[in-house]
PDB file of N, CA and C in Angstrom:
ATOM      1  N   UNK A   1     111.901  28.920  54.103  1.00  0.00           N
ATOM      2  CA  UNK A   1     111.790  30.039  53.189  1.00  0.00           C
ATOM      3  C   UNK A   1     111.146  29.593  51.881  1.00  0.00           C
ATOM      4  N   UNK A   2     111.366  28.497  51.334  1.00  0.00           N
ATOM      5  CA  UNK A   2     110.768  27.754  50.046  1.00  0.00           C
ATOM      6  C   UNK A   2     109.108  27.569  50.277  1.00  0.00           C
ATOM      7  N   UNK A   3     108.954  27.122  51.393  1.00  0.00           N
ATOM      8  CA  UNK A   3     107.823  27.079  51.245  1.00  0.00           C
ATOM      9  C   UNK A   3     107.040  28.371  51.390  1.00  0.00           C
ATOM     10  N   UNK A   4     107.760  29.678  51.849  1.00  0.00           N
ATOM     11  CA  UNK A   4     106.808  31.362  51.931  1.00  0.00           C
ATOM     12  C   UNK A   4     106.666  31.192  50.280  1.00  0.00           C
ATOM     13  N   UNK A   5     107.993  31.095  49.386  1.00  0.00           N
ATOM     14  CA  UNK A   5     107.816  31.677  48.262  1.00  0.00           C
ATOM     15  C   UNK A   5     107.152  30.167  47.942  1.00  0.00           C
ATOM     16  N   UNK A   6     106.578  29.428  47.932  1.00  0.00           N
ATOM     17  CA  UNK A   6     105.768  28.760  47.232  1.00  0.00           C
ATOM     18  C   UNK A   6     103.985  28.986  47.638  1.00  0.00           C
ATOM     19  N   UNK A   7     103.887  28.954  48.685  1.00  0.00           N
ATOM     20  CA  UNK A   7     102.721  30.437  49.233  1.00  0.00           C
ATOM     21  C   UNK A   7     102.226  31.286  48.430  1.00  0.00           C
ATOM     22  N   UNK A   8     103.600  32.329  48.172  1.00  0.00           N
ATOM     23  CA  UNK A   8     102.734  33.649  47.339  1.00  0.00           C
ATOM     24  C   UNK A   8     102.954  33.062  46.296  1.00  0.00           C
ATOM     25  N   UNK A   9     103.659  32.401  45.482  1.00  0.00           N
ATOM     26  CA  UNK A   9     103.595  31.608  43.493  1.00  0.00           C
ATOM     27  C   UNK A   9     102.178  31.394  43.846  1.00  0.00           C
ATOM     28  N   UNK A  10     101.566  30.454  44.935  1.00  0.00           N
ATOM     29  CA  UNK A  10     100.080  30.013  44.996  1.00  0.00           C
ATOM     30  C   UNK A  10      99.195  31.157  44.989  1.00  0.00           C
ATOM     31  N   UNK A  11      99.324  32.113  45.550  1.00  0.00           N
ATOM     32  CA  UNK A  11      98.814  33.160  45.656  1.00  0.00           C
ATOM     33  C   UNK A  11      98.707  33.820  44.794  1.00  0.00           C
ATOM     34  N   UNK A  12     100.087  34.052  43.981  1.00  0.00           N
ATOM     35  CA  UNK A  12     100.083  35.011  42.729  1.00  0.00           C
ATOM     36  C   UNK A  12      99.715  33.774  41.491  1.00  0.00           C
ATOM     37  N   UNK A  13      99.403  32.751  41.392  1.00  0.00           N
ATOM     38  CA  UNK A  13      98.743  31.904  40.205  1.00  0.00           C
ATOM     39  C   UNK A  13      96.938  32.794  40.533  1.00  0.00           C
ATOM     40  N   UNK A  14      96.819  32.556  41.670  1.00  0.00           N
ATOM     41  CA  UNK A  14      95.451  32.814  41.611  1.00  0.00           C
ATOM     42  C   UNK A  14      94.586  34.295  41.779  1.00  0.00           C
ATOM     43  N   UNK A  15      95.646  35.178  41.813  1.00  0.00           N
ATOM     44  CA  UNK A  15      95.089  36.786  41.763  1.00  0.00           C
ATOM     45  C   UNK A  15      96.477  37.336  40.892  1.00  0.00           C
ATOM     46  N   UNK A  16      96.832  37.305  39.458  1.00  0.00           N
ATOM     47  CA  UNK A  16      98.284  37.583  39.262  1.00  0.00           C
ATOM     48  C   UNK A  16      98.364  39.546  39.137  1.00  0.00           C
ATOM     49  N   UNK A  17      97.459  40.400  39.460  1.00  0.00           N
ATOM     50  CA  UNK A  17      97.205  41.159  39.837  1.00  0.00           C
ATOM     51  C   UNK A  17      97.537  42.116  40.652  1.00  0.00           C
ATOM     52  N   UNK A  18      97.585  41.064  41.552  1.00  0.00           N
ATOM     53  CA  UNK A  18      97.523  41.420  43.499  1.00  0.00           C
ATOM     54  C   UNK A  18      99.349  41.992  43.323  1.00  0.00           C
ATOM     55  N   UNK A  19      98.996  43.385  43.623  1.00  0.00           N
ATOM     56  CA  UNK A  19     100.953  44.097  43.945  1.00  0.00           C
ATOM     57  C   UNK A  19     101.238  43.718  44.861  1.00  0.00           C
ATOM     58  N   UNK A  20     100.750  43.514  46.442  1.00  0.00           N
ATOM     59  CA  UNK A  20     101.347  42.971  46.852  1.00  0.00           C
ATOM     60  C   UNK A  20     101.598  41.828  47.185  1.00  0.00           C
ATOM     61  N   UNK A  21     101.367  40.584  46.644  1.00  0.00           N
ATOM     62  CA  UNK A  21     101.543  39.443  46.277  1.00  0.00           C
ATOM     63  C   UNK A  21     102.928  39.657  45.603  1.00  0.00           C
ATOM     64  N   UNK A  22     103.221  40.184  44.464  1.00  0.00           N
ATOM     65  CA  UNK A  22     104.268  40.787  44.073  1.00  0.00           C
ATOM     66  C   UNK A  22     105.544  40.989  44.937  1.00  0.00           C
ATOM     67  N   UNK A  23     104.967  42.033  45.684  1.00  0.00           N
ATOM     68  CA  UNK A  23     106.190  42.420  46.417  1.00  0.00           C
ATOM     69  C   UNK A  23     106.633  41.310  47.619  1.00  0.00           C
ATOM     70  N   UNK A  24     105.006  40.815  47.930  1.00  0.00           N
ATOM     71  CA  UNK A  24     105.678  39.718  49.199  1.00  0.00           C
ATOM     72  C   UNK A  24     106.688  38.597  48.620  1.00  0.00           C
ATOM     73  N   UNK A  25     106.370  38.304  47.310  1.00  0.00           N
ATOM     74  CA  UNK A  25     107.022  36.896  46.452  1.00  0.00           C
ATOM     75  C   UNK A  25     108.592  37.817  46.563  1.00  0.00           C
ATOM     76  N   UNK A  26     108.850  39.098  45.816  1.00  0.00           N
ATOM     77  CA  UNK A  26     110.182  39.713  45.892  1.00  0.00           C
ATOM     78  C   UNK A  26     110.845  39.655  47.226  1.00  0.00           C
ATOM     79  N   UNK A  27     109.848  40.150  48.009  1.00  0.00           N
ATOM     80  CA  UNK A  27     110.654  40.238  49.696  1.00  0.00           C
ATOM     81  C   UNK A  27     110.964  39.001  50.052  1.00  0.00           C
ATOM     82  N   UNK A  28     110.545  37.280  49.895  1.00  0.00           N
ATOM     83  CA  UNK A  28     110.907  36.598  49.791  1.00  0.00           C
ATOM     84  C   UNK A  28     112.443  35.854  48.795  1.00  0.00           C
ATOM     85  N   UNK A  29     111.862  35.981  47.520  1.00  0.00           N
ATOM     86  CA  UNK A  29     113.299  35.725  46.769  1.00  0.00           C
ATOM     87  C   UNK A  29     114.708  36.608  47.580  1.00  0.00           C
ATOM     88  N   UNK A  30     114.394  38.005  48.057  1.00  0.00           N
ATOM     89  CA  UNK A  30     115.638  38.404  48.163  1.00  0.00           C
ATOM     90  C   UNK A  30     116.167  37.943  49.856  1.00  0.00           C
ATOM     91  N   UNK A  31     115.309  37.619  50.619  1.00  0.00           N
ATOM     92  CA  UNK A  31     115.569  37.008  51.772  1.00  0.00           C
ATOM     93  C   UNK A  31     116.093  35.538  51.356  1.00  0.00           C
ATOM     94  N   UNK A  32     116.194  34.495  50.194  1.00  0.00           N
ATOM     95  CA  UNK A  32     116.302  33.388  50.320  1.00  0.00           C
ATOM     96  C   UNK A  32     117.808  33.663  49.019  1.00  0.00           C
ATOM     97  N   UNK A  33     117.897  34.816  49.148  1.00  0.00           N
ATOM     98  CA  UNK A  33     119.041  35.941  48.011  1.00  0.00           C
ATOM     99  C   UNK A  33     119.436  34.730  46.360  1.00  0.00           C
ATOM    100  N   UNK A  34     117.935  35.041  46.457  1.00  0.00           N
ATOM    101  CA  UNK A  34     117.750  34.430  44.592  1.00  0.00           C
ATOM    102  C   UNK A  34     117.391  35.790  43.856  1.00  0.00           C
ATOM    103  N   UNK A  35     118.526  36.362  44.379  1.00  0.00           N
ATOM    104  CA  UNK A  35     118.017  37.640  42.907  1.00  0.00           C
ATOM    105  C   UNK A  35     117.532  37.531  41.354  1.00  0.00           C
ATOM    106  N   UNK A  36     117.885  36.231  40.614  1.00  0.00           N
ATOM    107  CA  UNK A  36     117.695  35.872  39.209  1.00  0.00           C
ATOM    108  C   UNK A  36     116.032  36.102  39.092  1.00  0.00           C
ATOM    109  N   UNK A  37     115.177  35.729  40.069  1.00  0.00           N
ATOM    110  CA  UNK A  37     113.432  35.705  40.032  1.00  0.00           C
ATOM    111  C   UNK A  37     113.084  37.086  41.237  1.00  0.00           C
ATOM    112  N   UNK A  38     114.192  37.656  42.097  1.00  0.00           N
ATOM    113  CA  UNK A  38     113.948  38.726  43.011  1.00  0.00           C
ATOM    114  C   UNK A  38     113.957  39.909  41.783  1.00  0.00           C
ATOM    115  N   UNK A  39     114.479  39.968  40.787  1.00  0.00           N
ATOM    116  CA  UNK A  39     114.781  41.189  39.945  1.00  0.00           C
ATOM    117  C   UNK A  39     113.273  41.037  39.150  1.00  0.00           C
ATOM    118  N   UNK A  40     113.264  40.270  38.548  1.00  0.00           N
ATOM    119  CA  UNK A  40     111.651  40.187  37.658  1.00  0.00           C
ATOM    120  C   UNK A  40     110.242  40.135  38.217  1.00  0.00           C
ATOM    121  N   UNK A  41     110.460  40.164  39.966  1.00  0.00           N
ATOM    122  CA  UNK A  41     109.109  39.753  40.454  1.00  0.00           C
ATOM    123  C   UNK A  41     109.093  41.279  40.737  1.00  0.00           C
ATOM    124  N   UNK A  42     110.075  42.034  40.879  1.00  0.00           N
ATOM    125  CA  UNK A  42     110.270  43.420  41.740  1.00  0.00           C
ATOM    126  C   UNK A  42     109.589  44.515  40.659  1.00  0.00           C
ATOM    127  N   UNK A  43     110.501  44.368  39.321  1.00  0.00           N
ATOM    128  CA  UNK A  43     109.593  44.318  38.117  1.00  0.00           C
ATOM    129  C   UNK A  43     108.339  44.679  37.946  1.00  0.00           C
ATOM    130  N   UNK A  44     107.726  43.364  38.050  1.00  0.00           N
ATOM    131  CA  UNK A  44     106.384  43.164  37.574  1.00  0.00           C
ATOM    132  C   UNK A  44     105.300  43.880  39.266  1.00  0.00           C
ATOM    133  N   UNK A  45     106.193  43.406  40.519  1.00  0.00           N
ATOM    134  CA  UNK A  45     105.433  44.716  41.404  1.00  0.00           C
ATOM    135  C   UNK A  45     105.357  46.372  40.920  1.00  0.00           C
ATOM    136  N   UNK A  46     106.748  46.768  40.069  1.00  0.00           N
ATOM    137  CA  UNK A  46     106.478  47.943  40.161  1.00  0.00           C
ATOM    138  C   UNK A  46     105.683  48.432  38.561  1.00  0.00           C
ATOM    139  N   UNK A  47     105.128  47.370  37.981  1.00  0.00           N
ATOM    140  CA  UNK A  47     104.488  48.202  36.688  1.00  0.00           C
ATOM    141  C   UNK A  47     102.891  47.681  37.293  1.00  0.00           C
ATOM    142  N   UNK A  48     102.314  47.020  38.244  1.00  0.00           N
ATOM    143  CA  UNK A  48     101.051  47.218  39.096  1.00  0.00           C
ATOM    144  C   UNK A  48     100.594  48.151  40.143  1.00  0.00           C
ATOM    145  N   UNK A  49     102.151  48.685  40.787  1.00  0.00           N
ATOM    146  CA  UNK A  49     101.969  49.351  41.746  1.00  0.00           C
ATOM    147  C   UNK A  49     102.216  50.860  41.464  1.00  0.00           C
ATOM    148  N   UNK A  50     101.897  51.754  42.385  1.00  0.00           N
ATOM    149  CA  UNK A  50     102.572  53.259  42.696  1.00  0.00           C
ATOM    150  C   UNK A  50     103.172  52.977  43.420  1.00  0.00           C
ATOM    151  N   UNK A  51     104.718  52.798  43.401  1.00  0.00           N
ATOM    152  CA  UNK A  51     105.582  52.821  44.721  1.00  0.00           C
ATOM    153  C   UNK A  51     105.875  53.743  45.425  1.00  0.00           C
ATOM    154  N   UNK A  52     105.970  53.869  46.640  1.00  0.00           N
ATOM    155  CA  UNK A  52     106.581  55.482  47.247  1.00  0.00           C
ATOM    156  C   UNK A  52     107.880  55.051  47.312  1.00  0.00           C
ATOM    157  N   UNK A  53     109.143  54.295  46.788  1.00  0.00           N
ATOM    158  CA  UNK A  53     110.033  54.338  46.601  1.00  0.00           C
ATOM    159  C   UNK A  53     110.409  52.716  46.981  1.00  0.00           C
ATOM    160  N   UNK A  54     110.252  52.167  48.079  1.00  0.00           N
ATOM    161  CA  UNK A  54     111.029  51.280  48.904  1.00  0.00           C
ATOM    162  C   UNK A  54     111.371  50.329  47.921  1.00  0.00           C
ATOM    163  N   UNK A  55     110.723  49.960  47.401  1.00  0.00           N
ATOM    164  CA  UNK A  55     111.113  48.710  45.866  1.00  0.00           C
ATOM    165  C   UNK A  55     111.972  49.235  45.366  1.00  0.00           C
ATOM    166  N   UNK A  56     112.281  50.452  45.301  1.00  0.00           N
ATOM    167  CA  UNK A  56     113.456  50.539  43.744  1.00  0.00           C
ATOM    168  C   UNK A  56     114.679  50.701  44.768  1.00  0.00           C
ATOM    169  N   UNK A  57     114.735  50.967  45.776  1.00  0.00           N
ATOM    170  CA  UNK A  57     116.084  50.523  47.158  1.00  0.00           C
ATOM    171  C   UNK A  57     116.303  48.714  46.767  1.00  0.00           C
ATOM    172  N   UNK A  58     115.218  47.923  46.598  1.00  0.00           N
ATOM    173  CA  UNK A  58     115.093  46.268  47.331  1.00  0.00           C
ATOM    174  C   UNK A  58     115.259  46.357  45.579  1.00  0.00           C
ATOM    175  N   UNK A  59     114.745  46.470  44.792  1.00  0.00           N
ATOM    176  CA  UNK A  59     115.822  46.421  43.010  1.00  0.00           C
ATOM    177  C   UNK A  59     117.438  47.019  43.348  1.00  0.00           C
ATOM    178  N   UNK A  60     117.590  47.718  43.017  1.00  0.00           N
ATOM    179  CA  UNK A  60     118.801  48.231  43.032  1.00  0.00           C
ATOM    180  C   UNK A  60     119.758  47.526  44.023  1.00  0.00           C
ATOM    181  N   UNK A  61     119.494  46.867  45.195  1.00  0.00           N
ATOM    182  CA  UNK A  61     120.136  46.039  45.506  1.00  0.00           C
ATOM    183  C   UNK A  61     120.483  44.817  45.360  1.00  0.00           C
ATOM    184  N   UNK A  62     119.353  44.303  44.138  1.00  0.00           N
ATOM    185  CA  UNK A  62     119.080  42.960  43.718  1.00  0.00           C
ATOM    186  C   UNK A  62     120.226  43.151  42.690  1.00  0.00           C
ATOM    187  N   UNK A  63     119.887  43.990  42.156  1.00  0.00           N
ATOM    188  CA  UNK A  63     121.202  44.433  40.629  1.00  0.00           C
ATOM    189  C   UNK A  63     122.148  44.895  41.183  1.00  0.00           C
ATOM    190  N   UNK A  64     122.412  45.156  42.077  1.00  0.00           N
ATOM    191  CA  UNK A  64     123.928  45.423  42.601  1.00  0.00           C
ATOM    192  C   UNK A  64     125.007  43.821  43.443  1.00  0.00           C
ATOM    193  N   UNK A  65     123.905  42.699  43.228  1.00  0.00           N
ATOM    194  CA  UNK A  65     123.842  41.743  44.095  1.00  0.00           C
ATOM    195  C   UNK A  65     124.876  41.021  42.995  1.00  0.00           C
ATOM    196  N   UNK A  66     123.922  41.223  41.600  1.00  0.00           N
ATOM    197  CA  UNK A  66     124.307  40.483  40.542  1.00  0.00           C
ATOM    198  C   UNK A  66     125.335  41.200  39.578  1.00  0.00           C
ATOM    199  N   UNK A  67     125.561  42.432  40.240  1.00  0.00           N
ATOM    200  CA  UNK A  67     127.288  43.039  39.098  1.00  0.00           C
ATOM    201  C   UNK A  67     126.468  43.810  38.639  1.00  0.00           C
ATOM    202  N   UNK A  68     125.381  43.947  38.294  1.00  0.00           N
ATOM    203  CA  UNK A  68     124.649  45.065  37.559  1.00  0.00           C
ATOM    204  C   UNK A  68     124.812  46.667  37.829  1.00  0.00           C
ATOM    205  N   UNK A  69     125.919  47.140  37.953  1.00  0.00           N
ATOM    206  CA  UNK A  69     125.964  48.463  38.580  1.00  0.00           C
ATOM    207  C   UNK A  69     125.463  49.832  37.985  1.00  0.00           C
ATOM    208  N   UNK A  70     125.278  49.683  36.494  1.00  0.00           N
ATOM    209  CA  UNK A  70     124.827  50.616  35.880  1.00  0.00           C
ATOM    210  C   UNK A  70     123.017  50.494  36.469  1.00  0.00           C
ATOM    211  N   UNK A  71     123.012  49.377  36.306  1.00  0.00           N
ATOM    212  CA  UNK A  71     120.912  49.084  36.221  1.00  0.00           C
ATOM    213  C   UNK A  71     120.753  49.561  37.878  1.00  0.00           C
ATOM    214  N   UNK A  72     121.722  49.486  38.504  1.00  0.00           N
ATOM    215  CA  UNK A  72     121.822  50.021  40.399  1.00  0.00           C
ATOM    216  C   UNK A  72     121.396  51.454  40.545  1.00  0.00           C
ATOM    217  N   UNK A  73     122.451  51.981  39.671  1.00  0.00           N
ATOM    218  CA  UNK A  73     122.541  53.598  39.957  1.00  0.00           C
ATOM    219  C   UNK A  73     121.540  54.184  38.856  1.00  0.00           C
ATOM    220  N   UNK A  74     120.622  53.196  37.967  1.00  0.00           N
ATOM    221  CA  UNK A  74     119.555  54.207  37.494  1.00  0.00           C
ATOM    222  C   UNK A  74     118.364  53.779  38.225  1.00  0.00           C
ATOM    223  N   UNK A  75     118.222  52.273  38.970  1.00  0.00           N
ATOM    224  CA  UNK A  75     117.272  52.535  40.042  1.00  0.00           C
ATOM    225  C   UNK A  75     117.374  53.115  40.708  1.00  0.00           C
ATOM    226  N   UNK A  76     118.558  53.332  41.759  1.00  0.00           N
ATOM    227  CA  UNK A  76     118.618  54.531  42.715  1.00  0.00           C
ATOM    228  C   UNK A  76     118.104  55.998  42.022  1.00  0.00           C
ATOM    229  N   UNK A  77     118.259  56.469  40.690  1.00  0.00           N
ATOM    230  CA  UNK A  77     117.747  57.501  40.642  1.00  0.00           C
ATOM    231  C   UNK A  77     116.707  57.834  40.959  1.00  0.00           C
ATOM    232  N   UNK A  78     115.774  56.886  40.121  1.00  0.00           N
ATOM    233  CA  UNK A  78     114.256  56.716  39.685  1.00  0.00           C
ATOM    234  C   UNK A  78     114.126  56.650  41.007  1.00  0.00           C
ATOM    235  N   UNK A  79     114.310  55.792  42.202  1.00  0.00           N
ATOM    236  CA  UNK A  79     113.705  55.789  43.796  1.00  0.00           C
ATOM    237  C   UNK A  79     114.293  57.184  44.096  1.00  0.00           C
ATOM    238  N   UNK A  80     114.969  57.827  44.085  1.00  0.00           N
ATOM    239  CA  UNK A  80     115.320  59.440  44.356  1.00  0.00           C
ATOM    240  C   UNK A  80     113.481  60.156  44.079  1.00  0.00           C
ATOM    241  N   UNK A  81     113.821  60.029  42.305  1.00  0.00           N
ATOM    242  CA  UNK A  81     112.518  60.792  41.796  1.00  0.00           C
ATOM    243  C   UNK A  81     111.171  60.407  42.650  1.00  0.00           C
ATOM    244  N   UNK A  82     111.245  59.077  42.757  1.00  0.00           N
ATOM    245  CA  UNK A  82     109.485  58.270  43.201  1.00  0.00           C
ATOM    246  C   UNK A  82     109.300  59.040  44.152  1.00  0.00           C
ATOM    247  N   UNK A  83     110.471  58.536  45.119  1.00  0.00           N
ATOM    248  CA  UNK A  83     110.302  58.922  47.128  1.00  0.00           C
ATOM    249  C   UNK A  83     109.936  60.390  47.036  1.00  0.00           C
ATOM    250  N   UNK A  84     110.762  61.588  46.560  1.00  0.00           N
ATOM    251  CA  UNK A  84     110.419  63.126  46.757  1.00  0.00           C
ATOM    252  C   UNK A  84     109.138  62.892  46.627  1.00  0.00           C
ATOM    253  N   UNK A  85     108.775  62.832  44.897  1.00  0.00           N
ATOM    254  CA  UNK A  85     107.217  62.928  44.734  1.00  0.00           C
ATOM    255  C   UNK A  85     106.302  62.481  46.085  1.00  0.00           C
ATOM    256  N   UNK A  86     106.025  61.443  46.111  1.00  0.00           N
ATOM    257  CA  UNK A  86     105.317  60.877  47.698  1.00  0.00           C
ATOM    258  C   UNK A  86     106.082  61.707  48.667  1.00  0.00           C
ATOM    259  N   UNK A  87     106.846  62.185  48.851  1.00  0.00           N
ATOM    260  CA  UNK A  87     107.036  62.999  49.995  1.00  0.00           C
ATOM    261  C   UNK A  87     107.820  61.825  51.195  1.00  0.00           C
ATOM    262  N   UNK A  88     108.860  61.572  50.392  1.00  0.00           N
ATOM    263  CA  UNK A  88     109.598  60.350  51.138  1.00  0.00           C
ATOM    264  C   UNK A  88     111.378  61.283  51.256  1.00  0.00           C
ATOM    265  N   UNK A  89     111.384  62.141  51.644  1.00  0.00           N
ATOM    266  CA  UNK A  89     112.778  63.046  51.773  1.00  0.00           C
ATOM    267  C   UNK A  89     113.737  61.687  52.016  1.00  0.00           C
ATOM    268  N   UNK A  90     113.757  61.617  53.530  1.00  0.00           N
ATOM    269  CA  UNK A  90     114.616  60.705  54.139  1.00  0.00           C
ATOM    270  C   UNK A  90     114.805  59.612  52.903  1.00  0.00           C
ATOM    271  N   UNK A  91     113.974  59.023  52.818  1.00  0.00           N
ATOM    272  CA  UNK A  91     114.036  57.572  51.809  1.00  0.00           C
ATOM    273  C   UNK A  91     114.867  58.190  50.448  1.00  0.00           C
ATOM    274  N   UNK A  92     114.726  59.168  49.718  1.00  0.00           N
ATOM    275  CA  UNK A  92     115.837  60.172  48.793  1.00  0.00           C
ATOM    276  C   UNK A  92     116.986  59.997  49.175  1.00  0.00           C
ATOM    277  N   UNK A  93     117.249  60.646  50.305  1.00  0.00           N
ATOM    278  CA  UNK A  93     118.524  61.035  50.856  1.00  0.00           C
ATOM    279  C   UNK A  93     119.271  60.067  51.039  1.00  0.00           C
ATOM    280  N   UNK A  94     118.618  58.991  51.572  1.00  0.00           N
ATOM    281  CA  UNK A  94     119.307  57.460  51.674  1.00  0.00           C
ATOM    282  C   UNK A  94     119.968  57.227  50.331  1.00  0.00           C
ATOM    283  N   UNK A  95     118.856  56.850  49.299  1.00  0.00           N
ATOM    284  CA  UNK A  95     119.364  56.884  47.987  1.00  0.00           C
ATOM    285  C   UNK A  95     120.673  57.699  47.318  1.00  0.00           C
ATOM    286  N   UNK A  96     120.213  59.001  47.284  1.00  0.00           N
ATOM    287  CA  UNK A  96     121.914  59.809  47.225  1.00  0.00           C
ATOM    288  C   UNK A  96     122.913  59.586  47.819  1.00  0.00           C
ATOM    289  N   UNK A  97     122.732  59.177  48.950  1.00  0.00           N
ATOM    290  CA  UNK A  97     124.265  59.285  50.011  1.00  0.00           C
ATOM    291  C   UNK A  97     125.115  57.874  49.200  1.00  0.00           C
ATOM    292  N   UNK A  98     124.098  56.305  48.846  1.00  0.00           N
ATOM    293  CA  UNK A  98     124.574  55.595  48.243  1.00  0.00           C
ATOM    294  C   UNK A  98     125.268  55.765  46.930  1.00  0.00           C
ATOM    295  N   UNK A  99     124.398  56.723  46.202  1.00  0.00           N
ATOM    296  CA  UNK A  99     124.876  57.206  45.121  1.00  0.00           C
ATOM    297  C   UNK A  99     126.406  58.113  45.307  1.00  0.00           C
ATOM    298  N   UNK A 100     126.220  58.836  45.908  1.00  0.00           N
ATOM    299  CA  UNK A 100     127.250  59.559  46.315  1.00  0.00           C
ATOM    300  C   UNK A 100     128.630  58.853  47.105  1.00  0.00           C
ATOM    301  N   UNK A 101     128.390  57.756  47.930  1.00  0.00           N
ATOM    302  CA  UNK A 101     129.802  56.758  48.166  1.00  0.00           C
ATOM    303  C   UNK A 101     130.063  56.026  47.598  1.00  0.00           C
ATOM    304  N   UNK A 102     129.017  55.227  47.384  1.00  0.00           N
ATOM    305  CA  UNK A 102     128.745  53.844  46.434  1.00  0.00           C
ATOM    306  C   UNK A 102     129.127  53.957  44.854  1.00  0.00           C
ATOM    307  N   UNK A 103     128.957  55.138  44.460  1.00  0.00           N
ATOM    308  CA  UNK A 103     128.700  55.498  42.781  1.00  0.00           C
ATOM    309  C   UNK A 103     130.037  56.543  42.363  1.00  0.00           C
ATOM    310  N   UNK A 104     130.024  56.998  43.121  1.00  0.00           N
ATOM    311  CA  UNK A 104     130.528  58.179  42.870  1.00  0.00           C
ATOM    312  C   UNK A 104     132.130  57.907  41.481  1.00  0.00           C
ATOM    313  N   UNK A 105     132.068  58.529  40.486  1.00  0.00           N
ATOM    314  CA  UNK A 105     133.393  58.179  39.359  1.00  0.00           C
ATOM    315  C   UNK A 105     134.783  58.718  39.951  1.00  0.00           C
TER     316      UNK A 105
END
């Protein structure tokens, strides 16, 4: 696994640009469950990218990984808002139902 995420670091030194370079380096950290660099790479994918949602599910679980429960349930919103827009219902609904067991006061 060290060596995928040393791959895309190589990758992302040399196009730091590239979103999905981004997201592959995130989908890595959170498979090797280093959320401390999975939360900031997820980040910096989503201020390059238009997400149709799936990142702010793979955040919100990174911050829910690390106690972060408030920073959880306002990504889950924001992936609520993203997914409708793109026309991602299902991917919403996922989001709420968490919100709704997971969150709920």
């Amino acid at each position: 696994m060290t060596n995928r995420i040393e791959v895309f670091k190589q990758m992302l030194e040399s196009d730091p640009n590239n979103a999905m370079v981004f997201f592959g380096l995130a989908n890595e950290y959170l498979k090797a469950e280093d959320y401390q660099n999975a939360i900031p790479t997820i980040e910096g994918y989503l201020q390059k990218a238009d997400d149709e949602g799936a990142a702010y599910g793979m955040l919100a679980k990174a911050y829910e990984r690390i106690g972060e429960r408030e920073k959880a349930k306002a990504t889950y919103e924001k992936g609520i808002a993203v997914s409708n827009a793109h026309g991602h219902p299902s991917m919403a609904n996922d989001y709420q139902m968490t919100l709704d067991l997971d969150y709920a006061e």
